[in-house]
C-alpha atoms as a PDB file:
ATOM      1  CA  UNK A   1      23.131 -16.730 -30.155  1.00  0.00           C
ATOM      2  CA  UNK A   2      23.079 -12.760 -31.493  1.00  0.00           C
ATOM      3  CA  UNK A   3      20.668 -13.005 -34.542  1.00  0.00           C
ATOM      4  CA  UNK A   4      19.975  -9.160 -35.133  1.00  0.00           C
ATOM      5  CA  UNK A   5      21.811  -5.991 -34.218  1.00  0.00           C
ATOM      6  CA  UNK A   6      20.197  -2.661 -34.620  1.00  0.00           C
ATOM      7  CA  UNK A   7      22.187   0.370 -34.788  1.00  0.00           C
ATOM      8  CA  UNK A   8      19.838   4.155 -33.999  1.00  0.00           C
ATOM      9  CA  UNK A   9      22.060   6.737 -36.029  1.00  0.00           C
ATOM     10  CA  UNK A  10      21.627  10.582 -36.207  1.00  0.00           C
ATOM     11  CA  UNK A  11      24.083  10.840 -39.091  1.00  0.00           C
ATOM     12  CA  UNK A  12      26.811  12.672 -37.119  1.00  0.00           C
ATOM     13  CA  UNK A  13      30.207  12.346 -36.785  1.00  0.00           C
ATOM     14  CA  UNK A  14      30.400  11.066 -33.142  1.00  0.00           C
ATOM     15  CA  UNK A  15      27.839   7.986 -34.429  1.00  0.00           C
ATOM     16  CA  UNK A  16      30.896   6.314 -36.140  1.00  0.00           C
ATOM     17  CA  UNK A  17      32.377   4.180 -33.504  1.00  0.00           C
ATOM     18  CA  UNK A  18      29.432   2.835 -32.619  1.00  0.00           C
ATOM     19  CA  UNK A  19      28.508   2.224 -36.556  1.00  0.00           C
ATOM     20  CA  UNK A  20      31.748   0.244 -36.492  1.00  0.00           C
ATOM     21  CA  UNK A  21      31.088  -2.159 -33.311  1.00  0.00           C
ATOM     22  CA  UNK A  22      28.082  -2.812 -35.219  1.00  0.00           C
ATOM     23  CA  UNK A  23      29.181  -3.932 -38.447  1.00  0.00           C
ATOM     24  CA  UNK A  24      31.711  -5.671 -36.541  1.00  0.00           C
ATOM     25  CA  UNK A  25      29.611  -7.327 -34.388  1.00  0.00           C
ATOM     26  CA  UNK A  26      26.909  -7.770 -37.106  1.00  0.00           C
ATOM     27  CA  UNK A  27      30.241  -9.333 -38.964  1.00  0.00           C
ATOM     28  CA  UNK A  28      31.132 -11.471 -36.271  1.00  0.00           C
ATOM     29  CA  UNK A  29      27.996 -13.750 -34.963  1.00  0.00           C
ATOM     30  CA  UNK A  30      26.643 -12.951 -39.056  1.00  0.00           C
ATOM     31  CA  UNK A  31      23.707 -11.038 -37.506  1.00  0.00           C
ATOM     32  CA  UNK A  32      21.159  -9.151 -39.112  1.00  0.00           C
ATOM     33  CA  UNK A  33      22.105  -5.369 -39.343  1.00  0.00           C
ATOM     34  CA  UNK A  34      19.457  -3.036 -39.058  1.00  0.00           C
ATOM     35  CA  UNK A  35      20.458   0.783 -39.668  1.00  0.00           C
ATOM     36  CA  UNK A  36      17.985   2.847 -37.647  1.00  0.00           C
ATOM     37  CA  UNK A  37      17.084   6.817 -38.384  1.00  0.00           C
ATOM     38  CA  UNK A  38      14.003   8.643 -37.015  1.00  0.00           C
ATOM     39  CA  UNK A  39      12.731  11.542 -39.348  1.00  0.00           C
ATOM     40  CA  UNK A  40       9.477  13.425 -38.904  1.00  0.00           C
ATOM     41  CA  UNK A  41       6.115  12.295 -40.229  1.00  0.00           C
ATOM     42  CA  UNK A  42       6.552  13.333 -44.227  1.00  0.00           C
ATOM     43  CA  UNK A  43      10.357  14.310 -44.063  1.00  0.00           C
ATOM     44  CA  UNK A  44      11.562  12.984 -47.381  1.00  0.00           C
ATOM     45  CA  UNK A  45      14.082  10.067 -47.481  1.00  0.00           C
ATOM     46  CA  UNK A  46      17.958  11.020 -46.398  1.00  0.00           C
ATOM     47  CA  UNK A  47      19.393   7.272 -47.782  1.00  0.00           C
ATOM     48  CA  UNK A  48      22.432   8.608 -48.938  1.00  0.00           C
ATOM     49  CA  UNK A  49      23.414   9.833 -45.185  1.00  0.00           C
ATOM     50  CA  UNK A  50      23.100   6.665 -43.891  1.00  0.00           C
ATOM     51  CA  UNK A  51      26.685   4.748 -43.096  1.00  0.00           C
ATOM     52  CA  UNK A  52      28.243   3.542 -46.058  1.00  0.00           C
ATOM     53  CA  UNK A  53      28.362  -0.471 -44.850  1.00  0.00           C
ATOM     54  CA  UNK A  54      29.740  -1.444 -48.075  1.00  0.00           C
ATOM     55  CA  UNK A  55      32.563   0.987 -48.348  1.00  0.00           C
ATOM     56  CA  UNK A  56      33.702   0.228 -44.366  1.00  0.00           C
ATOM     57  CA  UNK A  57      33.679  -3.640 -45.728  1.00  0.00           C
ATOM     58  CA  UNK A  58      35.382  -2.686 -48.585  1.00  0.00           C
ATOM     59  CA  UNK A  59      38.187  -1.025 -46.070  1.00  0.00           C
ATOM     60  CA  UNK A  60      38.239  -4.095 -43.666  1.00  0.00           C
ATOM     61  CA  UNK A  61      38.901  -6.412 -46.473  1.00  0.00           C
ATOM     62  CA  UNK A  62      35.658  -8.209 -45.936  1.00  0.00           C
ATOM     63  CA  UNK A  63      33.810  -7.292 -49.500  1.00  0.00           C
ATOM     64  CA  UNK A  64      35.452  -6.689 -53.354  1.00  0.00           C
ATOM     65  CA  UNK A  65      35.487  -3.389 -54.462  1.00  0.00           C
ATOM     66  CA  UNK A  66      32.905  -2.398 -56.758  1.00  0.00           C
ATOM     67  CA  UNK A  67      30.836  -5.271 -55.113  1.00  0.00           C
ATOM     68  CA  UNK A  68      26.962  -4.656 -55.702  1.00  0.00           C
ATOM     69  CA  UNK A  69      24.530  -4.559 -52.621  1.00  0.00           C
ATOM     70  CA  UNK A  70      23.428  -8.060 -52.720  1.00  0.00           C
ATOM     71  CA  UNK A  71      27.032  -9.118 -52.610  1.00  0.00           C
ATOM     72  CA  UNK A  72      27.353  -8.385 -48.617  1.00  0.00           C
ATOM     73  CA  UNK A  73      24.877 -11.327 -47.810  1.00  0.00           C
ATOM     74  CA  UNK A  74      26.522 -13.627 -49.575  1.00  0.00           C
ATOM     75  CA  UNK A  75      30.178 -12.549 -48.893  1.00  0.00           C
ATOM     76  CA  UNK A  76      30.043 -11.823 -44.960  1.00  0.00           C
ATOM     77  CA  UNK A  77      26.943 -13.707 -43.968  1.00  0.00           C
ATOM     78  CA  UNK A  78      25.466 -10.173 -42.678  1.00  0.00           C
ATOM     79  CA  UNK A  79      21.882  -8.756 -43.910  1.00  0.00           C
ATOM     80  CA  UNK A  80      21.931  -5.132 -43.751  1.00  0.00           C
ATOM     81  CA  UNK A  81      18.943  -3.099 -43.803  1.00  0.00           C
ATOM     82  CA  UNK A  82      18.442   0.825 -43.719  1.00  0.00           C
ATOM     83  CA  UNK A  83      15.321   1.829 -42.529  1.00  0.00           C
ATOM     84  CA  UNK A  84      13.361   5.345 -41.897  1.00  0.00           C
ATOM     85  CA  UNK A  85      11.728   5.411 -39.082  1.00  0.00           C
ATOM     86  CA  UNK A  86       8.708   8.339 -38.924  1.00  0.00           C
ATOM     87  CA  UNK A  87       7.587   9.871 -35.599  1.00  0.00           C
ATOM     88  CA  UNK A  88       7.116  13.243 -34.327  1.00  0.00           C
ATOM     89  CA  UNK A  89       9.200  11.972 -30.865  1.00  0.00           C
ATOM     90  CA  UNK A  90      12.371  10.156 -32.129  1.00  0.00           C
ATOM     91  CA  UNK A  91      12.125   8.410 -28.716  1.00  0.00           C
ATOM     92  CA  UNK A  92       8.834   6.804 -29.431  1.00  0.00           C
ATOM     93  CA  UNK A  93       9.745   5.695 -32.850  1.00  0.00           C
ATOM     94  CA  UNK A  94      12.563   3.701 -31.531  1.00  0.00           C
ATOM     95  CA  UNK A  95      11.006   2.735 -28.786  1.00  0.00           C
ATOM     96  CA  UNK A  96       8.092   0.983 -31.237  1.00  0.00           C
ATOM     97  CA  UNK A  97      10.523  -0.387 -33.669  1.00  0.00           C
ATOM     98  CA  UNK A  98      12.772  -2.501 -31.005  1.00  0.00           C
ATOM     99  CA  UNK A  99       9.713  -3.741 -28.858  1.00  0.00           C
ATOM    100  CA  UNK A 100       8.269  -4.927 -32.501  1.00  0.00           C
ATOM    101  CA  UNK A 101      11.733  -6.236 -34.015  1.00  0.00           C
ATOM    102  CA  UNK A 102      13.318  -7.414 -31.014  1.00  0.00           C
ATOM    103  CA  UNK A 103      16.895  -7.181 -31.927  1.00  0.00           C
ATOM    104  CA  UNK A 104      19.666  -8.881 -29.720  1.00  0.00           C
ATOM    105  CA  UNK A 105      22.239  -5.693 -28.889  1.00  0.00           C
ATOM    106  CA  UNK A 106      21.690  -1.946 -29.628  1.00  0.00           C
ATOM    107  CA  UNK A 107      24.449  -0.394 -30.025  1.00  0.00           C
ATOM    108  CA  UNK A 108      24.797   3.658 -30.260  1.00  0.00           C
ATOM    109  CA  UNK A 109      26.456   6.484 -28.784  1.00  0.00           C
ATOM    110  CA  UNK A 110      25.107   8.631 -26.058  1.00  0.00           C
ATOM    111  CA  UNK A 111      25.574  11.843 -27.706  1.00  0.00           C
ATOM    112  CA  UNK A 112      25.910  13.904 -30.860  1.00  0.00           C
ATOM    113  CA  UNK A 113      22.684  15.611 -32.021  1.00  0.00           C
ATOM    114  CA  UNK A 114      19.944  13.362 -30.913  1.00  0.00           C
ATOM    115  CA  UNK A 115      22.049  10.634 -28.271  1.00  0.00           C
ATOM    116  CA  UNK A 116      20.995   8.721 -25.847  1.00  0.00           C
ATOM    117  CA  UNK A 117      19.308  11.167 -23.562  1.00  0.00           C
ATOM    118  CA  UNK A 118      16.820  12.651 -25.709  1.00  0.00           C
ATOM    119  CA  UNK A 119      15.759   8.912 -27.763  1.00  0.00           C
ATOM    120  CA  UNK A 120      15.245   8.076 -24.493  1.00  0.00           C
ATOM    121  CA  UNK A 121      13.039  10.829 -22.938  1.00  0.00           C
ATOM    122  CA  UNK A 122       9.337   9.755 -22.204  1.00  0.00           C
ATOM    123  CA  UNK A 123       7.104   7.512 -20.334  1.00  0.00           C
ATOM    124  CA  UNK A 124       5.802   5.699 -23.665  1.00  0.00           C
ATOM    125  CA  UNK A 125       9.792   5.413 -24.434  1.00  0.00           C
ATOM    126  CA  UNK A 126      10.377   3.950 -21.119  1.00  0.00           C
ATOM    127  CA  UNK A 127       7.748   1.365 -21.832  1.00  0.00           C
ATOM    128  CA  UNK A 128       8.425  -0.341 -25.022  1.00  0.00           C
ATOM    129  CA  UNK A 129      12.177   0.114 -24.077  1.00  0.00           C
ATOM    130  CA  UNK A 130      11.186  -2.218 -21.399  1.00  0.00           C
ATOM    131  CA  UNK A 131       9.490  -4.374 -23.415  1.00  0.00           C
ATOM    132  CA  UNK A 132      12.145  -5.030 -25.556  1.00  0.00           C
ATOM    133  CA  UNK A 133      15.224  -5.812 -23.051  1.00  0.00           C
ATOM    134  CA  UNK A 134      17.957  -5.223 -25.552  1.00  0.00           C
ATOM    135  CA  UNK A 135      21.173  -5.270 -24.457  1.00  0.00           C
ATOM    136  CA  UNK A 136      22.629  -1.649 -25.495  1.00  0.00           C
ATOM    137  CA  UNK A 137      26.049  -1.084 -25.891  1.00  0.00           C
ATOM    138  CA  UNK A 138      26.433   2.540 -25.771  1.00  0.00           C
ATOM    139  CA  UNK A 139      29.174   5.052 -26.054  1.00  0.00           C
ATOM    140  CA  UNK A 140      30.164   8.159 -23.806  1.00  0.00           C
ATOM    141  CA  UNK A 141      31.959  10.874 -24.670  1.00  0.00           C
ATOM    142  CA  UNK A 142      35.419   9.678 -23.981  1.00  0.00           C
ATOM    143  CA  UNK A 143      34.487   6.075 -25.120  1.00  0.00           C
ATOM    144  CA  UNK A 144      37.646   4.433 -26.728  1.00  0.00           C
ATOM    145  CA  UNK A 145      36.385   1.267 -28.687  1.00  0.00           C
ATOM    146  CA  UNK A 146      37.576  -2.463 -28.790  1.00  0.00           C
ATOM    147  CA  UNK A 147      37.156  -2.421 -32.551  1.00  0.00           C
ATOM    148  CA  UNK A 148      40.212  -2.034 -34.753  1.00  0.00           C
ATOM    149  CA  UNK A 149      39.082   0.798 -37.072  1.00  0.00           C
ATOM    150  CA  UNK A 150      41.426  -0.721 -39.667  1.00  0.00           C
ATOM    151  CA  UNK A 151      39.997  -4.089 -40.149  1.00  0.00           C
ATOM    152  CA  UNK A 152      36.860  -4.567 -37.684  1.00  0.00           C
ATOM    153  CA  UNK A 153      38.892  -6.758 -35.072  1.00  0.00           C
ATOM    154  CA  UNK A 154      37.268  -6.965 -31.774  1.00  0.00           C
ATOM    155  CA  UNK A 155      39.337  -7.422 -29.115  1.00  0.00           C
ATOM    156  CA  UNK A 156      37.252  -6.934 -25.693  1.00  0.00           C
ATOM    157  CA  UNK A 157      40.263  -8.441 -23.615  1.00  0.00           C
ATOM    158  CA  UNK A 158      39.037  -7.585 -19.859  1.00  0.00           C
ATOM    159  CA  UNK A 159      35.719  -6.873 -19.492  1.00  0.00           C
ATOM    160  CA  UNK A 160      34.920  -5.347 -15.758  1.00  0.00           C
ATOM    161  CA  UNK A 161      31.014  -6.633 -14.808  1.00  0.00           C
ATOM    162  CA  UNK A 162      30.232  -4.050 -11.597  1.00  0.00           C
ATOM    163  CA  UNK A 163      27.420  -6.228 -10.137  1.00  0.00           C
ATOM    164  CA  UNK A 164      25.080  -5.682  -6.592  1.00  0.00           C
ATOM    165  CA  UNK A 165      22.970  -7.685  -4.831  1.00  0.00           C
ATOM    166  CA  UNK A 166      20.315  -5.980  -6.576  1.00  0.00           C
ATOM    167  CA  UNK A 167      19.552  -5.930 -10.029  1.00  0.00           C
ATOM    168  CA  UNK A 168      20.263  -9.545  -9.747  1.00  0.00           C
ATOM    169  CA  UNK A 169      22.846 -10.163 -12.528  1.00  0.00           C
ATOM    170  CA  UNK A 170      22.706 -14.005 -12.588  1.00  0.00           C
ATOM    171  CA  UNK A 171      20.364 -12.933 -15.693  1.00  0.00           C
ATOM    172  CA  UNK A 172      22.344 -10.573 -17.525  1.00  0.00           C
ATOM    173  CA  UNK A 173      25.592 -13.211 -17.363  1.00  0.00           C
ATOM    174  CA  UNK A 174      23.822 -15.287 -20.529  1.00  0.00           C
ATOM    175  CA  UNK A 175      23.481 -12.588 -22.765  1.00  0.00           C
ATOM    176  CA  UNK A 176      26.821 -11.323 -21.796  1.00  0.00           C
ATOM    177  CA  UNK A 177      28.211 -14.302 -23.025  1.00  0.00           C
ATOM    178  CA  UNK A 178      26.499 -14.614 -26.056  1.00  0.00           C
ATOM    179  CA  UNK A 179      27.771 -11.097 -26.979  1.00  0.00           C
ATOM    180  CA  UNK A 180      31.426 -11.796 -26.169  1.00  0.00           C
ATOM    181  CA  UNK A 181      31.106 -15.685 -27.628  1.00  0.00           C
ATOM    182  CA  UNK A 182      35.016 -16.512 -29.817  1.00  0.00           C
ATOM    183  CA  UNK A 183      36.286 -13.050 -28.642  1.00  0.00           C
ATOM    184  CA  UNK A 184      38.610 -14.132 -26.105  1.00  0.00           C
ATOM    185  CA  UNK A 185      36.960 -12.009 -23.012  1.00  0.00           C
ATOM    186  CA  UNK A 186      38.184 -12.453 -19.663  1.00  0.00           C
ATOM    187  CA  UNK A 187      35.524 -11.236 -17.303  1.00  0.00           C
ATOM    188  CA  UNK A 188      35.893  -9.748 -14.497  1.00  0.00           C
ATOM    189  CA  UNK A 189      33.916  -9.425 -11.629  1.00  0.00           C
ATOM    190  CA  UNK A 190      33.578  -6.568  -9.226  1.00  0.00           C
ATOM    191  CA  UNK A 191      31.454  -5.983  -6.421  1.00  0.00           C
ATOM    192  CA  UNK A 192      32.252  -2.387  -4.496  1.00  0.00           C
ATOM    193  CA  UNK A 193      31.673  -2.939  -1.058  1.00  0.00           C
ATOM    194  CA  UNK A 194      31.899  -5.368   2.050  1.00  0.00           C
ATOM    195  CA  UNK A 195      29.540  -8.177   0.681  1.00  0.00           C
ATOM    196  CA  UNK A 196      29.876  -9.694  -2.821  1.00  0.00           C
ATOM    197  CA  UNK A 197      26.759 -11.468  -4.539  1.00  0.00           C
ATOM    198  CA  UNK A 198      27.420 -15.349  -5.079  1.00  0.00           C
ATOM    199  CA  UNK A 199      27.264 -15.948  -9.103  1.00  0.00           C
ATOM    200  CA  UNK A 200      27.361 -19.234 -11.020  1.00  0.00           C
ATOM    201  CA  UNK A 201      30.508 -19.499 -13.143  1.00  0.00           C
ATOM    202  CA  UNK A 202      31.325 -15.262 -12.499  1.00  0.00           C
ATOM    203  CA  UNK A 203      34.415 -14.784  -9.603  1.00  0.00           C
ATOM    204  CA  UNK A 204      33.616 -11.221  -8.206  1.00  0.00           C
ATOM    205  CA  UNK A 205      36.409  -9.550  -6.297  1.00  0.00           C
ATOM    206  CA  UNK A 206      35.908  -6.847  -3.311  1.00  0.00           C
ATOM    207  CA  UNK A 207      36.462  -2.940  -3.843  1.00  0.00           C
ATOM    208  CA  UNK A 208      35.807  -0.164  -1.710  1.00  0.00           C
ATOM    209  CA  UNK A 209      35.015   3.399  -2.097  1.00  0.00           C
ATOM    210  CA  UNK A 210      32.561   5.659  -4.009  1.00  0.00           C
ATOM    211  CA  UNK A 211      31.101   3.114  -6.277  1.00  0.00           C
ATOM    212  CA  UNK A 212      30.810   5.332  -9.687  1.00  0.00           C
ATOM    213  CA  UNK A 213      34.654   6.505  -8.900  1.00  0.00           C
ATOM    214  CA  UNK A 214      35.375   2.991  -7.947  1.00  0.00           C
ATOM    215  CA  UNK A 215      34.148   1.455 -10.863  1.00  0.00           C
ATOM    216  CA  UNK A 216      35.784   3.924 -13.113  1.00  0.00           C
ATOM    217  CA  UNK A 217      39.346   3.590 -11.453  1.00  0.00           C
ATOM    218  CA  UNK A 218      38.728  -0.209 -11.898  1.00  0.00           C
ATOM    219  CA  UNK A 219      37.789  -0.006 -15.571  1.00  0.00           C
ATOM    220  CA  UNK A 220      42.112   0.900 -16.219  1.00  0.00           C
ATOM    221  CA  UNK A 221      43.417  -1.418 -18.652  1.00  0.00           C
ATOM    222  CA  UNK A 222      39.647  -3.023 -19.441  1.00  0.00           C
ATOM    223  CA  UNK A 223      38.109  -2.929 -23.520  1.00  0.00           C
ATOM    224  CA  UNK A 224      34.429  -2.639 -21.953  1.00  0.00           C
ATOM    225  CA  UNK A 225      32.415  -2.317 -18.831  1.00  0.00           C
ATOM    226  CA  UNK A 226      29.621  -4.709 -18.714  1.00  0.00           C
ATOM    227  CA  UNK A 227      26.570  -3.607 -16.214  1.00  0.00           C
ATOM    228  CA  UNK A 228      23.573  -5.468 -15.388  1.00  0.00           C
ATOM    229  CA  UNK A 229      20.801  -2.818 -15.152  1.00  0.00           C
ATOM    230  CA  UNK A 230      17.409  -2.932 -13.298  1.00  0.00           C
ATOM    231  CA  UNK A 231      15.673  -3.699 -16.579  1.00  0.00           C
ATOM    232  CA  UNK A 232      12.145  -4.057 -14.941  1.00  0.00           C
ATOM    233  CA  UNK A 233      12.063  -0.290 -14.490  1.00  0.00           C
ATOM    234  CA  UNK A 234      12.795   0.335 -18.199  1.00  0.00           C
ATOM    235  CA  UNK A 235      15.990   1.601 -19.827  1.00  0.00           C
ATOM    236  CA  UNK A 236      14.987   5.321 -18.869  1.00  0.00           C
ATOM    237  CA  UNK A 237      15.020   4.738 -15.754  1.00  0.00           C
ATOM    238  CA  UNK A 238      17.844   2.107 -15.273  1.00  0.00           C
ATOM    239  CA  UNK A 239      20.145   4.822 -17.268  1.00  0.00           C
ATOM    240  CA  UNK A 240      18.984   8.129 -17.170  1.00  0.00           C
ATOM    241  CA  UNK A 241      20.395   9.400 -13.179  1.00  0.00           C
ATOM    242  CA  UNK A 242      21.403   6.161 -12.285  1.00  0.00           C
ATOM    243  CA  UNK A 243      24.909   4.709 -11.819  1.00  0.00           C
ATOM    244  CA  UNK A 244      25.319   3.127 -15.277  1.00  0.00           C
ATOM    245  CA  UNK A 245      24.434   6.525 -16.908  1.00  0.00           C
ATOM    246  CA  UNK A 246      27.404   8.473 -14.451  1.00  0.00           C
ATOM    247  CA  UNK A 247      29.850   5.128 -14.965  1.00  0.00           C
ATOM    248  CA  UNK A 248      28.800   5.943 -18.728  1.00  0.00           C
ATOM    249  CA  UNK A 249      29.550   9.835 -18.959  1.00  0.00           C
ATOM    250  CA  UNK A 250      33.106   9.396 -17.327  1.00  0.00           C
ATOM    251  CA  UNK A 251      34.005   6.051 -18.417  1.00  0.00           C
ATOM    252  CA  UNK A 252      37.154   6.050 -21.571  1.00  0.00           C
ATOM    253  CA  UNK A 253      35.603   2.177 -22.679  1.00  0.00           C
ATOM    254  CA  UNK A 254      31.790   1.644 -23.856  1.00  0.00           C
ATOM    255  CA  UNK A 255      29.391   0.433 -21.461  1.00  0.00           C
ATOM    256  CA  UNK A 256      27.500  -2.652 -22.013  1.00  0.00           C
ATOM    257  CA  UNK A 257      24.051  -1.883 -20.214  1.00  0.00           C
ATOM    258  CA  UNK A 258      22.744  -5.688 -19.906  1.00  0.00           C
ATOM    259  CA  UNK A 259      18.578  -5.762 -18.572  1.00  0.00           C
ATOM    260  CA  UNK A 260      18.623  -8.539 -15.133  1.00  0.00           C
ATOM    261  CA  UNK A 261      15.929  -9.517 -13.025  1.00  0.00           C
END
């Protein structure tokens, strides 16, 4: 079950895809919302920049117009909250807030003016990032969504799971499912190479080649690439370098980084 989404914005423009898989998934499992920014220690408040949840509603059809804040509990099942973070390194903020709060998926893009690189710069980043095990579903710069920007519709349809003998994935499969539970996924499995790993109730077909190039070439025609990640090492380093960061910069569907083993 996803009880609580949290969503790290930076205000820009390249933030609002991932804003929407947010609310939609918020909208979906009627998760708690949490609206994430990092200012310095003593900046004064920037509320009004945050994403307007009530007007996107208000577009999907999900909320009346003119509806008042408290309506969006009661009409969509979703508790939204907007909080400041305050922390000279944005990383470290972040990192504090989901090792306290514990929220289910974090979903953001990896760029625009903060991204996904520098939040997750730092060895005290690393740490509570690892703490936390989040799922993250993050966004590259060619990232084309599975959420209907006219009405909040997600439609994964195939999701390609790249999985190895090592991270083990046969942990990452449960939250995967809980993510993609009444959304009509198909998964697919793909190992690249001679060798697949046996998983319970996850078919994984045979590829060969570069894996990275491999894995992109098989992502054609998929909503979402879903990759178990060596969690125990922390997000920086099962991201920053690694495969799931290079599937992530070329990739034209998000990538669902899922912490196994």
């Amino acid at each position: 079950m996803i009880r609580a989404i949290a969503h790290p914005t930076d205000f820009s423009a390249e933030g609002r895809i991932a804003f929407d898989h947010a609310l939609a998934l918020a909208l979906h499992h009627r998760a708690r919302l949490d609206l994430l920014h990092v200012g310095a220690p003593g900046a004064e408040g920037e509320w009004q920049r945050f994403p307007r949840v009530r007007a996107r509603l208000v577009e999907w059809g999900r909320l009346s117009a003119g509806s008042e804040p408290g309506e969006v509990a009661r009409q969509t099942g979703v508790e939204v909250r907007k909080i400041e973070l305050h922390a000279k390194d944005p990383a470290e903020g972040l990192g504090t807030f989901l090792a306290d709060h514990h929220p289910d998926v974090v979903v953001m893009t990896s760029h625009g003016r903060t991204g996904l690189a520098r939040l997750l710069q730092g060895s005290v980043t690393a740490q509570v990032a690892r703490e936390s095990q989040a799922a993250m579903l993050l966004f590259g710069p060619h990232s084309v969504g599975f959420a209907d920007p006219a009405n909040g519709t997600l439609t994964p349809g195939r999701v390609l799971v790249p999985v190895d003998h090592q991270p083990p994935a046969e942990t990452a499969l449960d939250p995967l499912e809980a993510i993609l539970a009444g959304l009509g996924a198909q998964l697919d499995g793909l190992h690249v190479g001679t060798a697949a790993p046996a998983l319970h109730g996850l078919t994984v077909r045979l590829a060969s080649g570069g894996t990275v190039d491999t894995i992109l070439a098989e992502a054609d025609g998929a909503g979402l690439i879903a990759m178990p990640t060596e969690g125990r090492h922390g997000l920086r380093d099962a991201l920053l370098g690694s495969t799931a960061e290079r599937v992530l910069a070329g990739a034209k569907v998000p990538v669902l980084a899922l912490p196994a083993g």
